[in-house]
Protein backbone atom coordinates (compact mmCIF):
# COMPACT_ATOMS: atom_id res chain seq x y z
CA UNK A 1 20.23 -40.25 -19.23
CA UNK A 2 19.38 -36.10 -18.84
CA UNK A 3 20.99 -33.84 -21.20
CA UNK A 4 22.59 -30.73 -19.75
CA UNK A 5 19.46 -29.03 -21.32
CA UNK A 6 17.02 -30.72 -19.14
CA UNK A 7 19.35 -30.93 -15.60
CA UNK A 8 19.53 -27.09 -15.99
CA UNK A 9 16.94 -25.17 -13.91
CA UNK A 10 15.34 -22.12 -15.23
CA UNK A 11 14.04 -18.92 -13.10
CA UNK A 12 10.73 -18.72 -13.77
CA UNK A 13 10.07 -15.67 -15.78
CA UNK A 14 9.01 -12.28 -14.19
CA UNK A 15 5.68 -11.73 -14.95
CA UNK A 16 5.62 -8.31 -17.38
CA UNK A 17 4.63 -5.25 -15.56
CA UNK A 18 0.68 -4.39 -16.34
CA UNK A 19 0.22 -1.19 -18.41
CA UNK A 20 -2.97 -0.50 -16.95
CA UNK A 21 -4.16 -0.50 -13.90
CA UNK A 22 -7.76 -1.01 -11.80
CA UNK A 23 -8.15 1.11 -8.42
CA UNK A 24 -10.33 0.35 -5.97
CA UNK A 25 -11.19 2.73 -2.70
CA UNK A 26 -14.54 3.24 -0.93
CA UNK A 27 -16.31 6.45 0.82
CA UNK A 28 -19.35 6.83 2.96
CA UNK A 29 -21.47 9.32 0.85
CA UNK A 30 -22.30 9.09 -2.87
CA UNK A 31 -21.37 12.85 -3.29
CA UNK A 32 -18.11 11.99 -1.67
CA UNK A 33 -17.78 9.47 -4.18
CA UNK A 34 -18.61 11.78 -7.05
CA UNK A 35 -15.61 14.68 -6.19
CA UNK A 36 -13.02 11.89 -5.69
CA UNK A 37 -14.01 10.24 -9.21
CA UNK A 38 -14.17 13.39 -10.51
CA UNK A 39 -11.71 15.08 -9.15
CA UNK A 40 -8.74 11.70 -10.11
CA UNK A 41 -10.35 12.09 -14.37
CA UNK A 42 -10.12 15.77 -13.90
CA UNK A 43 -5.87 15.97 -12.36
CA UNK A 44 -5.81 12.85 -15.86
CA UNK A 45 -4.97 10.25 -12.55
CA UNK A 46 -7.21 8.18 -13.82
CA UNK A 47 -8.90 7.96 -17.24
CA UNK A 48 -12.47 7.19 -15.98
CA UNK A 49 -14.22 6.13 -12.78
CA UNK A 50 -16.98 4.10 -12.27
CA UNK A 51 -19.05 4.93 -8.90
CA UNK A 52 -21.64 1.46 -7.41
CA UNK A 53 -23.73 1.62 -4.51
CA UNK A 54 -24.32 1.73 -1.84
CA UNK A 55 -23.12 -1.84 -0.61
CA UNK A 56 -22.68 -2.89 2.28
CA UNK A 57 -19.06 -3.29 4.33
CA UNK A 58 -18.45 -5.21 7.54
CA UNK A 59 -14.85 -4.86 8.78
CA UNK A 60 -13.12 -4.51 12.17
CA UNK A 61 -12.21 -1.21 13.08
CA UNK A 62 -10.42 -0.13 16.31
CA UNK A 63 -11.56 -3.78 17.97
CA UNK A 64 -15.02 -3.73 17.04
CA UNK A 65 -16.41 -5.13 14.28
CA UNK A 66 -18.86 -2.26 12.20
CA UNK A 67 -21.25 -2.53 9.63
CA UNK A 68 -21.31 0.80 7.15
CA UNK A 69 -22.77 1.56 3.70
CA UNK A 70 -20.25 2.82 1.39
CA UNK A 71 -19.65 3.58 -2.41
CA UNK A 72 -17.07 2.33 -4.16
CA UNK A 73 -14.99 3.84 -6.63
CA UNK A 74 -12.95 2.10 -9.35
CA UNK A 75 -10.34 3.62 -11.45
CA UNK A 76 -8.61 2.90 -14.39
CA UNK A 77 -5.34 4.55 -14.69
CA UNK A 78 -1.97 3.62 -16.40
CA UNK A 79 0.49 1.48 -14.12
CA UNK A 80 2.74 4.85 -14.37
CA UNK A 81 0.07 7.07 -12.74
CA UNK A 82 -0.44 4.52 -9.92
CA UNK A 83 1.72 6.31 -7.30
CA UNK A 84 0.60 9.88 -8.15
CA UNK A 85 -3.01 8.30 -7.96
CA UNK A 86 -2.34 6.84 -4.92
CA UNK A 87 -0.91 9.83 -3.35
CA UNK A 88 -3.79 11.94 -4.63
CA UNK A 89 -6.25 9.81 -2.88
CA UNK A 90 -4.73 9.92 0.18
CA UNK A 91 -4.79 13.35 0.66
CA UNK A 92 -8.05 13.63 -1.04
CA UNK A 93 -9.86 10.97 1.29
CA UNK A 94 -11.44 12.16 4.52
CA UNK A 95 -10.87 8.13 5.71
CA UNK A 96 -8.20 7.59 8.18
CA UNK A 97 -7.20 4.72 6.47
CA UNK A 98 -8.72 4.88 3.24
CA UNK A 99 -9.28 1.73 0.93
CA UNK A 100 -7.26 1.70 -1.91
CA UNK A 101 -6.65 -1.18 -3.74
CA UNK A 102 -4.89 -1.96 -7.28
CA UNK A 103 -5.46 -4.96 -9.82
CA UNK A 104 -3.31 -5.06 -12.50
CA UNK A 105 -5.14 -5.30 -15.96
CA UNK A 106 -3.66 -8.76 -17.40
CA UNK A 107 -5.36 -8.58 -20.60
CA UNK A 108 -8.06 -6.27 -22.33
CA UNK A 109 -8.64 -4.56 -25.80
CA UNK A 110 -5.67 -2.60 -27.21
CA UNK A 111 -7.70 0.48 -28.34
CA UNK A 112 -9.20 0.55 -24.64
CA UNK A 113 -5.71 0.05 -23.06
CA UNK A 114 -4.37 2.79 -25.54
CA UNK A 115 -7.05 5.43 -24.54
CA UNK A 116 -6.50 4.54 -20.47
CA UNK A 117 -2.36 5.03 -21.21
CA UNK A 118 -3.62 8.75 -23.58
CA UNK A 119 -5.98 9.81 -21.10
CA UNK A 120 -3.60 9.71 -17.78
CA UNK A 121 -0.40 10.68 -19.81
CA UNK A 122 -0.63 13.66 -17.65
């Protein structure tokens, strides 16, 4: 026989909302790639930037598919700074349609976490 306990269904719990943050986006020239890292630590957007490449994308574009190399730029910013950064790389971006991408960070080490949150208190 179930106990009211067990018969009762639970919600299951919102996840908690990620302090920091991981941004993705992606240009077409390194030195491109530079000013927009640069230029997200510098407006404290994003508390550092790391800049790889140049890889390879393949994507469809306008109905064809296109092969381009590219840099990509990852930022760590604070969950709070997300739409500012965001906004800032949109206007920022000579892409049409710029990649920008966010990952919340789930775990990592508190004095790491605390530095990201100082760094982009604005």
């Amino acid at each position: 026989m179930e106990t009211a306990a067990e018969t009762t269904a639970t919600a299951p719990a919102e996840p908690p909302t990620p302090a920091a943050l991981t941004v993705l986006t992606t240009t077409d020239a390194e030195d491109k790639a530079r000013d927009l890292a640069s230029g997200a630590v510098r407006a404290r957007l994003a508390a550092c930037a790391q800049i790889t490449g140049p890889v390879t994308s393949v994507y469809r574009w306008e109905g064809a598919i296109e092969t381009a190399q590219e840099w990509q730029i990852l930022l760590k910013t604070s969950a709070a700074r997300y739409d500012a950064l965001e906004a800032w790389l949109t206007e920022a971006h000579d892409y049409d349609t710029p990649e920008i991408i966010a990952t919340p960070v789930v775990r990592g080490s508190a004095a790491y976490l605390e530095w990201v949150a100082r760094e982009t208190a604005g």
